[in-house]
Protein backbone atom coordinates (compact mmCIF):
# COMPACT_ATOMS: atom_id res chain seq x y z
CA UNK A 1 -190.02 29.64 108.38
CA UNK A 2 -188.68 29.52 104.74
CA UNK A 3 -188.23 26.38 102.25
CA UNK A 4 -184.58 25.79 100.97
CA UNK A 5 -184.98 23.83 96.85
CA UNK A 6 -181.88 22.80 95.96
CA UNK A 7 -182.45 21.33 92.02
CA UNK A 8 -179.99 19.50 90.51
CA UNK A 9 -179.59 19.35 86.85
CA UNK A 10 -179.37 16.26 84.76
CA UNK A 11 -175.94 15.85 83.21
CA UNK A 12 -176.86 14.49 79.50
CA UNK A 13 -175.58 16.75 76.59
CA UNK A 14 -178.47 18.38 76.05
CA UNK A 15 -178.90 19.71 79.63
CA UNK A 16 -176.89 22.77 79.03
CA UNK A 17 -179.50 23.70 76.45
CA UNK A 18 -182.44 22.89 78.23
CA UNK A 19 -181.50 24.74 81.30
CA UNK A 20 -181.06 28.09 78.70
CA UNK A 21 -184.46 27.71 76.90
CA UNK A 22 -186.10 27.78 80.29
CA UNK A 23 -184.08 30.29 81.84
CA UNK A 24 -186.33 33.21 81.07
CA UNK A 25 -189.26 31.94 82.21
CA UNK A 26 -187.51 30.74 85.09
CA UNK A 27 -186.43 34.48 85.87
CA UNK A 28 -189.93 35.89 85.25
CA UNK A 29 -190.99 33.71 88.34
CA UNK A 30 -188.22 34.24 90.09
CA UNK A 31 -188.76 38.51 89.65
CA UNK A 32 -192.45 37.72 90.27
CA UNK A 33 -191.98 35.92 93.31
CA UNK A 34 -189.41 39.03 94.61
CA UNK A 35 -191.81 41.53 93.69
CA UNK A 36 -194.53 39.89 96.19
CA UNK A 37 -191.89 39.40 98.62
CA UNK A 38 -192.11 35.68 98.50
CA UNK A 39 -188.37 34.97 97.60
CA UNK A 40 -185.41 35.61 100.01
CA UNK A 41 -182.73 34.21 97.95
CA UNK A 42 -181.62 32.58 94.87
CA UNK A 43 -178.64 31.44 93.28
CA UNK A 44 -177.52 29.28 90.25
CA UNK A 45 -175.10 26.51 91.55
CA UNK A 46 -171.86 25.72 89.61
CA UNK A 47 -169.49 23.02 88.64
CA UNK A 48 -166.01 23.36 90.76
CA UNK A 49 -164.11 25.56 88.33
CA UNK A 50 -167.49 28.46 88.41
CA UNK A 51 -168.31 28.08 84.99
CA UNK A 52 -171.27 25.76 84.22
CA UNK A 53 -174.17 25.71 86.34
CA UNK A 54 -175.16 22.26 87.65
CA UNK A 55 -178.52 23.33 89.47
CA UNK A 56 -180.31 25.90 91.43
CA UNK A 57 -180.67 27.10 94.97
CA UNK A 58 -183.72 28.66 95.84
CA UNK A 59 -185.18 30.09 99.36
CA UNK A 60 -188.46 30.72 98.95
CA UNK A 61 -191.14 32.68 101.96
CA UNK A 62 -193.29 29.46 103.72
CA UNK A 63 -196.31 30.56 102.11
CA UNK A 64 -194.97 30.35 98.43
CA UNK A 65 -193.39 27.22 98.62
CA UNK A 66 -196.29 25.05 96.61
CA UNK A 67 -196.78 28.18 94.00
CA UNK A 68 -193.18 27.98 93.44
CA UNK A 69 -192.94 24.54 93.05
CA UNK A 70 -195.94 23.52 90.88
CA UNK A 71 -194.56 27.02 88.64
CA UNK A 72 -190.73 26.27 88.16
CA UNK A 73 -189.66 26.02 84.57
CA UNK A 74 -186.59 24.27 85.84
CA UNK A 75 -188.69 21.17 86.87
CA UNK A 76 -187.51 20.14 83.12
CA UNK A 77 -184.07 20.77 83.29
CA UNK A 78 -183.37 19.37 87.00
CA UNK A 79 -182.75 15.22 87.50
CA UNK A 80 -183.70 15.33 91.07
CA UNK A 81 -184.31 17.85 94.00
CA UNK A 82 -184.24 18.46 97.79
CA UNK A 83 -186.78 20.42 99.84
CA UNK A 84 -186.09 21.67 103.13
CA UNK A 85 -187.59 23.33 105.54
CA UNK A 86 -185.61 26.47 106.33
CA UNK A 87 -185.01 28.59 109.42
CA UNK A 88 -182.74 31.77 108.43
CA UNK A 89 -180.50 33.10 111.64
CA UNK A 90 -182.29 36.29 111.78
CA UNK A 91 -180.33 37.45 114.27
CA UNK A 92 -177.50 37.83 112.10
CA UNK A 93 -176.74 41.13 110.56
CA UNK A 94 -176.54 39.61 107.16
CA UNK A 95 -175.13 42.22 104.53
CA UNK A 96 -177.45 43.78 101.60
CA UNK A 97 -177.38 41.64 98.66
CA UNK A 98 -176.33 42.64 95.56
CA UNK A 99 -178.94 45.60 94.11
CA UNK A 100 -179.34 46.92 90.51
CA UNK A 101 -175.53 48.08 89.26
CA UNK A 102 -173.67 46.00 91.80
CA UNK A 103 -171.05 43.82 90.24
CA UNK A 104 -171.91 39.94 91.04
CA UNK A 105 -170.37 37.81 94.50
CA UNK A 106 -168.69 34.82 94.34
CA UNK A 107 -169.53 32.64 96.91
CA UNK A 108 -170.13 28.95 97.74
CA UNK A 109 -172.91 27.56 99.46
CA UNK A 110 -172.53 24.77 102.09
CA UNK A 111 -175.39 22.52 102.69
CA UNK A 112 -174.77 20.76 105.86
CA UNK A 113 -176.39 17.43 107.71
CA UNK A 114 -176.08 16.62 110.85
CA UNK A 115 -175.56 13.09 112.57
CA UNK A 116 -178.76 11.03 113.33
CA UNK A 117 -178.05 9.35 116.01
CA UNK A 118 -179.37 9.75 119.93
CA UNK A 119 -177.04 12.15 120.31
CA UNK A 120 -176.66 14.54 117.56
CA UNK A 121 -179.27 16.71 118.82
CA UNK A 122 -177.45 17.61 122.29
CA UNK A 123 -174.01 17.50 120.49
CA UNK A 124 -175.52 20.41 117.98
CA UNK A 125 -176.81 22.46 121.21
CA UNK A 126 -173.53 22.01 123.40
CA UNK A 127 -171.88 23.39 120.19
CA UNK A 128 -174.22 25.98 119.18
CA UNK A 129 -172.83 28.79 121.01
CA UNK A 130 -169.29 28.78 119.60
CA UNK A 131 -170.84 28.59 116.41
CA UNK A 132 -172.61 31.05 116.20
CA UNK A 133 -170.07 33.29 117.80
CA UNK A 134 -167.83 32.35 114.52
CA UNK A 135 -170.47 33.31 111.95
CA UNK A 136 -171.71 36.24 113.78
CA UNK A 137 -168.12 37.68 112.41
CA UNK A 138 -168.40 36.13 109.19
CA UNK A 139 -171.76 38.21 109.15
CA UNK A 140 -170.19 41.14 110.54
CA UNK A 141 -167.63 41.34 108.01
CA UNK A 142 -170.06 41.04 105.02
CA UNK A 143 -168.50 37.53 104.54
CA UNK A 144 -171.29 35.66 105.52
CA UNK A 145 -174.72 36.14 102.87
CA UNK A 146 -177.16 33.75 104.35
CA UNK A 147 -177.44 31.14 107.04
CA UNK A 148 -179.53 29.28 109.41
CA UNK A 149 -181.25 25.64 110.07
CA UNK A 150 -182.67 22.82 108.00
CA UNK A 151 -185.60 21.40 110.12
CA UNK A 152 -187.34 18.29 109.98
CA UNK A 153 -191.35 18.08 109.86
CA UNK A 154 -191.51 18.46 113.74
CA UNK A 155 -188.93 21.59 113.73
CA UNK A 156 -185.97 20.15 114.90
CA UNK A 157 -182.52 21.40 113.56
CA UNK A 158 -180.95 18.63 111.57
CA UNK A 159 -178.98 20.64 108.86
CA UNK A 160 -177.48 23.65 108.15
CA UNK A 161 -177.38 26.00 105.11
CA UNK A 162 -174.70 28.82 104.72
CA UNK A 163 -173.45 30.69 102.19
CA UNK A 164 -170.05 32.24 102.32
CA UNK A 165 -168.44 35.18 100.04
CA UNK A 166 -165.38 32.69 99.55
CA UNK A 167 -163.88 30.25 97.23
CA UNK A 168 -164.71 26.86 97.26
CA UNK A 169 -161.54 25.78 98.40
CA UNK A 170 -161.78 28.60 101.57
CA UNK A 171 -164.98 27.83 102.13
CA UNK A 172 -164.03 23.94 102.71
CA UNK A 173 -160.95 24.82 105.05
CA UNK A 174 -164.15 26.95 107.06
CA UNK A 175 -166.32 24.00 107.02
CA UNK A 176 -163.02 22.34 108.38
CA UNK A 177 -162.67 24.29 111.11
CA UNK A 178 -166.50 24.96 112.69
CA UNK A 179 -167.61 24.02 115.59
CA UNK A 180 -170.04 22.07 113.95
CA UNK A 181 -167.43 19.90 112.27
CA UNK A 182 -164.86 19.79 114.98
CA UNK A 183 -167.25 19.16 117.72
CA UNK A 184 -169.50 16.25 115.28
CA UNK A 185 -172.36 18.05 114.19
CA UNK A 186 -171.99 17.90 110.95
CA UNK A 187 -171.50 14.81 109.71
CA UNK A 188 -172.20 15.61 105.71
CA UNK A 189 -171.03 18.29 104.39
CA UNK A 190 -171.83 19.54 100.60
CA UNK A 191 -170.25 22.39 98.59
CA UNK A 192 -172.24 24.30 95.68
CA UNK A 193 -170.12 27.24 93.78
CA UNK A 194 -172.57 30.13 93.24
CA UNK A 195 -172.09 33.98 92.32
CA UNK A 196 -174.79 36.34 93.90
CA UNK A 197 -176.18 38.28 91.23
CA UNK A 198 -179.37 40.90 91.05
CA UNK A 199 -182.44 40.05 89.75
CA UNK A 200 -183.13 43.02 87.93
């Protein structure tokens, strides 16, 4: 299991500059955290047009989670932010992430919640299946970067977080079309513009 930190920026005037002056100590931990093979992802998130980051996404290894946490720089620069617990698709053939050299990815990360009623849980099963036959492509075809479960304390699947090598705008008409959403899984459905960068 993994921990998905989504931290989302305050939105005063001054955040812009606060977010820079931490930004390189936020990268040492982040390159730290790499280097002990305690981070499996992380990506700024960005206003709609790409350009400004509005927050953070961060998967960190289960056993780094608290280090992280108490450790982020960011915790200055972020308003408010969501911890989940975090079960990547491993099944997946994911593609290599960008490495030292390799020109950026823009992508958009969906952060999805499911319905919370008595039947969201067998509605998410029934559905599973066709799902996962649609992003085993998207994995296939280097499309999809990252994806699997949000879990609540007892390990139940009650979310979903995927990141897609598409535009915001394709990645909504995706969302659109999912199993997930056309069979009622999802039932909240949040878009973050990233770009998938090396650390180095």
């Amino acid at each position: 299991m993994e921990w998905l930190v989504l931290g989302h920026d305050r939105t005063d005037a001054e955040a812009p500059a606060r977010r820079l002056a931490a930004m390189p100590r936020q990268m040492d931990l982040l390159r730290g955290l790499a280097a002990a093979d305690r981070l499996s992802f992380t990506a700024p998130m960005l206003d709609m047009q790409g350009g400004r980051a509005t927050g953070s996404l961060v998967v960190v290894k289960n056993d780094a989670i608290e280090d992280y946490l108490t450790a982020e720089p960011f915790e200055t620069v972020w308003e408010r932010r969501e911890v989940w617990r975090f079960l990547a698709a491993r099944s997946l053939a994911f593609p290599p992430l960008p490495g030292p050299g390799a020109p950026p990815v823009a992508a958009t990360a969906l952060v999805a919640l499911d319905g919370t009623d008595a039947g969201a849980a067998a509605r998410r099963q029934a559905a599973r299946p066709l799902h996962f036959d649609r992003v085993g492509g998207e994995a296939r075809c280097g499309r999809l970067l990252l994806g699997g479960a949000l879990l609540d304390e007892a390990g139940g699947m009650i979310g979903s977080l995927v990141i897609l090598a598409m535009a915001p705008h394709e990645a909504f008409a995706w969302a659109a079309a999912d199993p997930y959403v056309t069979c009622d899984v999802w039932r909240r459905v949040s878009l973050y513009p990233t770009v998938v960068a090396c650390l180095a």
